[in-house]
PDB file of N, CA and C in Angstrom:
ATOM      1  N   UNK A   1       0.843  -1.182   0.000  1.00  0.00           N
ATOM      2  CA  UNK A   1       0.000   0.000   0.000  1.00  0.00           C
ATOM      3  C   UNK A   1       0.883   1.239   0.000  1.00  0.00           C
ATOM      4  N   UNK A   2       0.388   2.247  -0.334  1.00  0.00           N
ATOM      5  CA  UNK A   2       1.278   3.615  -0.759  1.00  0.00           C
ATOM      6  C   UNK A   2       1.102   4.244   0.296  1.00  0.00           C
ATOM      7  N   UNK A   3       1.520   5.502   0.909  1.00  0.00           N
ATOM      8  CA  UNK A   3       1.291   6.351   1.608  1.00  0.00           C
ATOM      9  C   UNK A   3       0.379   7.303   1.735  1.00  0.00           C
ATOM     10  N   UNK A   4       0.101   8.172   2.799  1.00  0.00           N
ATOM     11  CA  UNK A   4      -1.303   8.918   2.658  1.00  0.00           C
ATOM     12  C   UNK A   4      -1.002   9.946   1.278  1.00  0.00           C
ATOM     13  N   UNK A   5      -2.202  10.167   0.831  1.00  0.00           N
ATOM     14  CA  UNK A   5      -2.100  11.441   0.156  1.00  0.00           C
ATOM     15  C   UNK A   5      -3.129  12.106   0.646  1.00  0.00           C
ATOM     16  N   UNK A   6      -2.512  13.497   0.996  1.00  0.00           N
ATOM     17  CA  UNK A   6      -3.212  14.933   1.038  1.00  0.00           C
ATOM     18  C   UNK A   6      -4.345  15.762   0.155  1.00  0.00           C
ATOM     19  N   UNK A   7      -5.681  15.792   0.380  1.00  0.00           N
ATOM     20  CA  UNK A   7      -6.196  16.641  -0.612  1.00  0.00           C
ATOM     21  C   UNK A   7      -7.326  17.535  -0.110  1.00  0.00           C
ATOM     22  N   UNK A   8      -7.564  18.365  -0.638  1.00  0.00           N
ATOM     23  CA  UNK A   8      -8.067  19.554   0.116  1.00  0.00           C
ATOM     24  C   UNK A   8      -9.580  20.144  -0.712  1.00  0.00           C
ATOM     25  N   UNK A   9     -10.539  20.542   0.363  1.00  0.00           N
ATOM     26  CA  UNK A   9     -11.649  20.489  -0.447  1.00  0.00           C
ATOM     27  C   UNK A   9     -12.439  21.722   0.337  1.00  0.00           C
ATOM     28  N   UNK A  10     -13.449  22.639  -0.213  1.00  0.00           N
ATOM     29  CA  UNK A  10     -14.407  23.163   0.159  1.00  0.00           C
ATOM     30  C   UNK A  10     -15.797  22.515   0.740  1.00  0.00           C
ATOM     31  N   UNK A  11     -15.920  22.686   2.151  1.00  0.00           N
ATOM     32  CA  UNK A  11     -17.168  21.776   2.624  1.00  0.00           C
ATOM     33  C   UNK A  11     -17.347  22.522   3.790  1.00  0.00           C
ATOM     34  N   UNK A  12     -19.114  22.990   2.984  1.00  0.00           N
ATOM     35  CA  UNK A  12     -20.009  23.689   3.779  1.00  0.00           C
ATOM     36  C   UNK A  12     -19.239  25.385   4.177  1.00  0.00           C
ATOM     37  N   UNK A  13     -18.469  25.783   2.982  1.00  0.00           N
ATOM     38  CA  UNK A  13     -18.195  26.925   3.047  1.00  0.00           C
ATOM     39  C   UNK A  13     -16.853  27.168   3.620  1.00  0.00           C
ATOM     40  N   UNK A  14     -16.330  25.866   4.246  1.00  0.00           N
ATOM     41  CA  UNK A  14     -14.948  26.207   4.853  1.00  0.00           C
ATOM     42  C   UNK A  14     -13.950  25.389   4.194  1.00  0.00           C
ATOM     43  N   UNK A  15     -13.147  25.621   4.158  1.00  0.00           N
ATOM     44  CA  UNK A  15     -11.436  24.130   3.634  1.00  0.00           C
ATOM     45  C   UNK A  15     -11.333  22.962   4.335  1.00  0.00           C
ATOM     46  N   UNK A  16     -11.256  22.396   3.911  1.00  0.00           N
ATOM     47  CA  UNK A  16     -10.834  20.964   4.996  1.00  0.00           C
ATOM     48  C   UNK A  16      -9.876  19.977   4.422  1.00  0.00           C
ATOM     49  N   UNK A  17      -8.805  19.234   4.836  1.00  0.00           N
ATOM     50  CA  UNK A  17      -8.121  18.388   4.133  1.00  0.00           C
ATOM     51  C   UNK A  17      -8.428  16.879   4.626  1.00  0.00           C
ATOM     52  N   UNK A  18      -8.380  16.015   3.509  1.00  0.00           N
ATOM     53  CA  UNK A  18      -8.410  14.487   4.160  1.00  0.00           C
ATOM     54  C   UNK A  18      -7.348  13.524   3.444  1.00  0.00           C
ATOM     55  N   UNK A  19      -6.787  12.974   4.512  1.00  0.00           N
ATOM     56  CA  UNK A  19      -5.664  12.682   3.888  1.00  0.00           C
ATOM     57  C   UNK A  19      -5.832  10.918   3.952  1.00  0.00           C
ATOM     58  N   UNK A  20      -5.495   9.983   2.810  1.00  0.00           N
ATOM     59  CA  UNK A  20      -5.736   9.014   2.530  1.00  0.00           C
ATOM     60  C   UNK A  20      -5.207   8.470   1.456  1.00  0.00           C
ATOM     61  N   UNK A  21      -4.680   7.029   1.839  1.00  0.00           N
ATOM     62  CA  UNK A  21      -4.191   6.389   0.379  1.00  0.00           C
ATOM     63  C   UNK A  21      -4.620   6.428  -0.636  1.00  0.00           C
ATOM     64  N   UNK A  22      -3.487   6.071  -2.101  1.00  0.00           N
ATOM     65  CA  UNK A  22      -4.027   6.136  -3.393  1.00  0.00           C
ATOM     66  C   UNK A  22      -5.151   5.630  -3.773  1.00  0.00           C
ATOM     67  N   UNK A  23      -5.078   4.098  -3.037  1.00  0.00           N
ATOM     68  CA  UNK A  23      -6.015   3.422  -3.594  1.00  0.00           C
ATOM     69  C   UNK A  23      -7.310   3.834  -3.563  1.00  0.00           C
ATOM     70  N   UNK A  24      -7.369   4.264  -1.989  1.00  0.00           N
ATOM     71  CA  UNK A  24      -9.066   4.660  -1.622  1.00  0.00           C
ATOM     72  C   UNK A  24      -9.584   6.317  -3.312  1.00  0.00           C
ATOM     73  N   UNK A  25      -7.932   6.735  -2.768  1.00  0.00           N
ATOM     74  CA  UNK A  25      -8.597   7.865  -4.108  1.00  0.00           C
ATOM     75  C   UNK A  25      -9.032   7.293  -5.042  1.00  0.00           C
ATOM     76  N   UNK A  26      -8.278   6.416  -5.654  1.00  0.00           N
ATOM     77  CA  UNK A  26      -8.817   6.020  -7.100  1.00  0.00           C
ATOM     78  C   UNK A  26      -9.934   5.577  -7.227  1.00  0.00           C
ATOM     79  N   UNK A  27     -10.485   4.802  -5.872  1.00  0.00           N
ATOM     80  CA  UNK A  27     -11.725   4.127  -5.620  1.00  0.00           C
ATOM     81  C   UNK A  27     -12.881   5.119  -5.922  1.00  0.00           C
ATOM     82  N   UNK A  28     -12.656   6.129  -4.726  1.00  0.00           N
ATOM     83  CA  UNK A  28     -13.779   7.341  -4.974  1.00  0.00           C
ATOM     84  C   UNK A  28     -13.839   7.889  -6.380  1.00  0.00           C
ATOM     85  N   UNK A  29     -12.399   8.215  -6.923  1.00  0.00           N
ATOM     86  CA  UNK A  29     -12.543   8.724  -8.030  1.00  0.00           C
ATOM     87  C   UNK A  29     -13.799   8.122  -9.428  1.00  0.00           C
ATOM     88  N   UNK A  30     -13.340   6.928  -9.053  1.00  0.00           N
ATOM     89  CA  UNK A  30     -14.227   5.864  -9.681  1.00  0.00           C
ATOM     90  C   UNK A  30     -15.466   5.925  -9.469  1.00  0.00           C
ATOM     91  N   UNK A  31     -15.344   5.789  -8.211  1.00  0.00           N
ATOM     92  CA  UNK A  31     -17.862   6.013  -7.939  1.00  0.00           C
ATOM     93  C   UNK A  31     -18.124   7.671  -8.195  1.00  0.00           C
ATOM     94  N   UNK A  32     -17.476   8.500  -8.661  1.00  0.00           N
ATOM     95  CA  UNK A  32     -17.778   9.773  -8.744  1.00  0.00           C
ATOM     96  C   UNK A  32     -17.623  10.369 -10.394  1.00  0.00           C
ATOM     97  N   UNK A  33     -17.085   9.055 -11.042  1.00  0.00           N
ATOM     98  CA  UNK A  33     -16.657   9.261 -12.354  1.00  0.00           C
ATOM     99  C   UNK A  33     -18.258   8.681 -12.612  1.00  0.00           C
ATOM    100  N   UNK A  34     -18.414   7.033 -12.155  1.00  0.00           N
ATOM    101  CA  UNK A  34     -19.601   6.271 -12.382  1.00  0.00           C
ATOM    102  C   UNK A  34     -20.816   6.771 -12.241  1.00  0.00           C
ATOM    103  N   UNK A  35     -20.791   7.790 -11.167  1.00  0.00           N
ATOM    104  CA  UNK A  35     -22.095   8.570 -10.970  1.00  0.00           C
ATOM    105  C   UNK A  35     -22.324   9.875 -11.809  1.00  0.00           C
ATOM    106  N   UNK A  36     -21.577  10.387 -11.996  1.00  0.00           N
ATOM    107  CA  UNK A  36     -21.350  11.058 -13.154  1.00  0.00           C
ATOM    108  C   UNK A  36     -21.033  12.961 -12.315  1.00  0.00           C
ATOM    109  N   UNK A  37     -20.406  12.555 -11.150  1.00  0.00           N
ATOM    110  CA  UNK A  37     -19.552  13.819 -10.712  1.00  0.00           C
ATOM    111  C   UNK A  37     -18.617  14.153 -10.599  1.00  0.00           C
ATOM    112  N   UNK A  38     -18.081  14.931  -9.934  1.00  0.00           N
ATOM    113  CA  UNK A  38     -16.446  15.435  -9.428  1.00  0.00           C
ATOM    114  C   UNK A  38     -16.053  14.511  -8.136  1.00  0.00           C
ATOM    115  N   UNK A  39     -15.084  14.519  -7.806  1.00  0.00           N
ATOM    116  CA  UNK A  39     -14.818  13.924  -7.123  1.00  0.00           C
ATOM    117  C   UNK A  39     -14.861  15.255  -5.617  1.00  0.00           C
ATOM    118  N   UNK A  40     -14.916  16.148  -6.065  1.00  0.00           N
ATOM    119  CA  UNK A  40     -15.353  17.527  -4.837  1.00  0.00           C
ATOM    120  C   UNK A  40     -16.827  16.800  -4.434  1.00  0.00           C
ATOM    121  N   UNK A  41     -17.542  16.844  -5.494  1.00  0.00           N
ATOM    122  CA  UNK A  41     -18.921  16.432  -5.177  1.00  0.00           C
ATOM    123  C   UNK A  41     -18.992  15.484  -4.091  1.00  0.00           C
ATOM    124  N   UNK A  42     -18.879  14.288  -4.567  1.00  0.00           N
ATOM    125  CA  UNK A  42     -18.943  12.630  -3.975  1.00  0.00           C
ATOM    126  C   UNK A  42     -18.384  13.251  -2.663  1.00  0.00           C
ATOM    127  N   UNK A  43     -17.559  14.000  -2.566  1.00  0.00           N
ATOM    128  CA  UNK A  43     -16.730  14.148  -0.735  1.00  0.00           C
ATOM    129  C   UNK A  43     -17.673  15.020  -0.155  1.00  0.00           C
ATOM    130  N   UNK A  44     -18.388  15.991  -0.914  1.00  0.00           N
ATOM    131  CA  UNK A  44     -19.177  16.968  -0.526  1.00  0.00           C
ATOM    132  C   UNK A  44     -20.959  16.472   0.104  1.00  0.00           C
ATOM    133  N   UNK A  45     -20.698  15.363  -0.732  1.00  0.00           N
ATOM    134  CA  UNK A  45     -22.353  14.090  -0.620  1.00  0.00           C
ATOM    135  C   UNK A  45     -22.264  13.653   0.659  1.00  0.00           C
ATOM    136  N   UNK A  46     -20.732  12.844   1.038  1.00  0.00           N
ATOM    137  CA  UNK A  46     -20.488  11.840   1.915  1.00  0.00           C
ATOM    138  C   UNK A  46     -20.428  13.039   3.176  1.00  0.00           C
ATOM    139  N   UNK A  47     -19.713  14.481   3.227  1.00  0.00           N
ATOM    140  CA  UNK A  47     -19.774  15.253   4.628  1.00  0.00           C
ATOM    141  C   UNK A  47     -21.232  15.382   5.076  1.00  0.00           C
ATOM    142  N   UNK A  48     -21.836  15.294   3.751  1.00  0.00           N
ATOM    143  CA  UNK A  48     -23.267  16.245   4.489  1.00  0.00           C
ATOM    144  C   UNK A  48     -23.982  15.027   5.113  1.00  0.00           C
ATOM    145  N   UNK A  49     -23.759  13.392   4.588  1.00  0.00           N
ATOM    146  CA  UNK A  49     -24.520  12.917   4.916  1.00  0.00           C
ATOM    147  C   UNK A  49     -24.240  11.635   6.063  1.00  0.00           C
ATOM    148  N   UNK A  50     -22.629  11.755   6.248  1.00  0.00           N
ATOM    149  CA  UNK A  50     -22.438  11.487   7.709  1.00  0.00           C
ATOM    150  C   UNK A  50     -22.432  11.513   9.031  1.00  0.00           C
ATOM    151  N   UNK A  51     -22.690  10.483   9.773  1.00  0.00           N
ATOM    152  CA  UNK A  51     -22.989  11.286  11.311  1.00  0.00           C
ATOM    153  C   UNK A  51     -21.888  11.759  11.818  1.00  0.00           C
ATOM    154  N   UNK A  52     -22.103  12.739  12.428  1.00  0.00           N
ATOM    155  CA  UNK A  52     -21.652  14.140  13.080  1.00  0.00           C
ATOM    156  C   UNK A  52     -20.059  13.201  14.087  1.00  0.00           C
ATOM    157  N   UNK A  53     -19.769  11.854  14.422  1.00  0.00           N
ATOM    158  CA  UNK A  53     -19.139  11.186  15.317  1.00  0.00           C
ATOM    159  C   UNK A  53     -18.229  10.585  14.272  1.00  0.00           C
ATOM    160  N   UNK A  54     -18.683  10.727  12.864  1.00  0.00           N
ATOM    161  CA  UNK A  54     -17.555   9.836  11.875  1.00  0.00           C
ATOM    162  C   UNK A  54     -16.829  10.659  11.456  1.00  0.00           C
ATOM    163  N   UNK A  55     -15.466  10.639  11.746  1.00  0.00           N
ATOM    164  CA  UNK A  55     -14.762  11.433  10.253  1.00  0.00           C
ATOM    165  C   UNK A  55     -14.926  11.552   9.211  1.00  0.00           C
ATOM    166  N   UNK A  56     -14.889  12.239   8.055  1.00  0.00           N
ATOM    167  CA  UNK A  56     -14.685  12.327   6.947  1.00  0.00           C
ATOM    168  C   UNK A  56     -13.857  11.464   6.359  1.00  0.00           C
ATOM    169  N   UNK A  57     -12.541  10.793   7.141  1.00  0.00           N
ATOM    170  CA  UNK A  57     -11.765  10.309   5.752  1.00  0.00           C
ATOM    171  C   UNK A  57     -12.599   8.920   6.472  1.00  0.00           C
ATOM    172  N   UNK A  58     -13.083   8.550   7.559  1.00  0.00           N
ATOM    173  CA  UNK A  58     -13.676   7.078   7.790  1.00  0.00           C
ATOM    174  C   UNK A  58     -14.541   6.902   6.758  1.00  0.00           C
ATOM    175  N   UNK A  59     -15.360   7.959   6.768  1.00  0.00           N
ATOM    176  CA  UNK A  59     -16.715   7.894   5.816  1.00  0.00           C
ATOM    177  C   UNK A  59     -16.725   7.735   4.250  1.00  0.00           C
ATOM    178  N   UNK A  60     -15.124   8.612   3.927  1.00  0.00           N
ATOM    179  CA  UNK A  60     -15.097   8.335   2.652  1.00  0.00           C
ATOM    180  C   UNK A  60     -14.222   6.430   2.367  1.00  0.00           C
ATOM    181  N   UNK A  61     -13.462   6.089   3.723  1.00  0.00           N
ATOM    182  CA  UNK A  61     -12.646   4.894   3.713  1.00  0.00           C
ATOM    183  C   UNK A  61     -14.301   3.669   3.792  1.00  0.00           C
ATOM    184  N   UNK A  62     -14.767   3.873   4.273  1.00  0.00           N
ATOM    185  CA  UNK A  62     -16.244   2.898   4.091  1.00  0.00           C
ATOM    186  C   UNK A  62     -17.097   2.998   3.012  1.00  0.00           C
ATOM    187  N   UNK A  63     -17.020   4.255   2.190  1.00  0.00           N
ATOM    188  CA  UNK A  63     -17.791   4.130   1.350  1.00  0.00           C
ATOM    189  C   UNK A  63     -17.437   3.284   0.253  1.00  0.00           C
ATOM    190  N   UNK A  64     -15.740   3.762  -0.386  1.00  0.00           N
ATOM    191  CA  UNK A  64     -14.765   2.900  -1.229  1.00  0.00           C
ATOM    192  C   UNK A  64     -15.618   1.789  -0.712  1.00  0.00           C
ATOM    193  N   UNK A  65     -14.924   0.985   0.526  1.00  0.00           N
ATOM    194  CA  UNK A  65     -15.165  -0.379   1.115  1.00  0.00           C
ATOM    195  C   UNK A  65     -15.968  -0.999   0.572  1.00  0.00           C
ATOM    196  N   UNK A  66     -17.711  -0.435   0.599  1.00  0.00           N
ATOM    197  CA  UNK A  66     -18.509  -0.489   0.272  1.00  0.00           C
ATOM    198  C   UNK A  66     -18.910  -0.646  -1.282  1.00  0.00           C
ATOM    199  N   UNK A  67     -17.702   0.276  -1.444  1.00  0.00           N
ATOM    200  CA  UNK A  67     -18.294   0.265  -2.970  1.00  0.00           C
ATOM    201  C   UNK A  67     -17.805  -1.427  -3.672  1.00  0.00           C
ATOM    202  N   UNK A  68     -16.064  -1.247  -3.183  1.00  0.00           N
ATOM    203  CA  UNK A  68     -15.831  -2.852  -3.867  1.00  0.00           C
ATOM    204  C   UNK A  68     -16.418  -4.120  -2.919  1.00  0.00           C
ATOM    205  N   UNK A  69     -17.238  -3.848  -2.127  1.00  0.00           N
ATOM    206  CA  UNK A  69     -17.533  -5.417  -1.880  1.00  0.00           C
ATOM    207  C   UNK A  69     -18.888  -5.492  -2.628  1.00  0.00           C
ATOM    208  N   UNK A  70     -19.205  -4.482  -2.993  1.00  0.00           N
ATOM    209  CA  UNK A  70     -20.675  -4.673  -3.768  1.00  0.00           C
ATOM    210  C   UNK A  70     -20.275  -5.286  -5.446  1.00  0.00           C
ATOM    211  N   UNK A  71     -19.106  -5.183  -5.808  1.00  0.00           N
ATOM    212  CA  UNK A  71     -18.550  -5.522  -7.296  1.00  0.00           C
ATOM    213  C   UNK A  71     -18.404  -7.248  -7.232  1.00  0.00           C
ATOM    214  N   UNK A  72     -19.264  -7.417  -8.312  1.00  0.00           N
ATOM    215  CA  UNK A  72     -18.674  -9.315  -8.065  1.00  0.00           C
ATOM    216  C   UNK A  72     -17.514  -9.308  -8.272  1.00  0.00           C
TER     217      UNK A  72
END
């Protein structure tokens, strides 16, 4: 596995960074390509619609998760 990478986003009007391996990026990148957004978006979907006790990079690390165990 690679090291974290850094990336930085507008959410809910303020900056925030979440820092996380390649893979998970490429993952999101992927359900945000598939859904047919940005990848700002998909991070912007997952802040608003996590509970208030999860991090952001958990929420985006479960969603990936989520996404490949749903792939046969």
């Amino acid at each position: 596995m690679s090291g974290l990478i850094k990336r930085s986003f507008s959410l809910a009007g303020h900056r925030t960074s979440v820092a996380l391996e390649a893979e998970f990026w490429d993952t999101l990148a992927g359900i945000a390509a598939r859904e047919g957004q940005t990848l700002s978006a998909l991070v912007a979907a997952t802040d608003a619609a996590r509970a208030a006790e999860r991090p952001l990079a958990s929420a985006l690390r479960v969603l990936a998760l989520l996404d490949v165990k749903k792939t046969p």
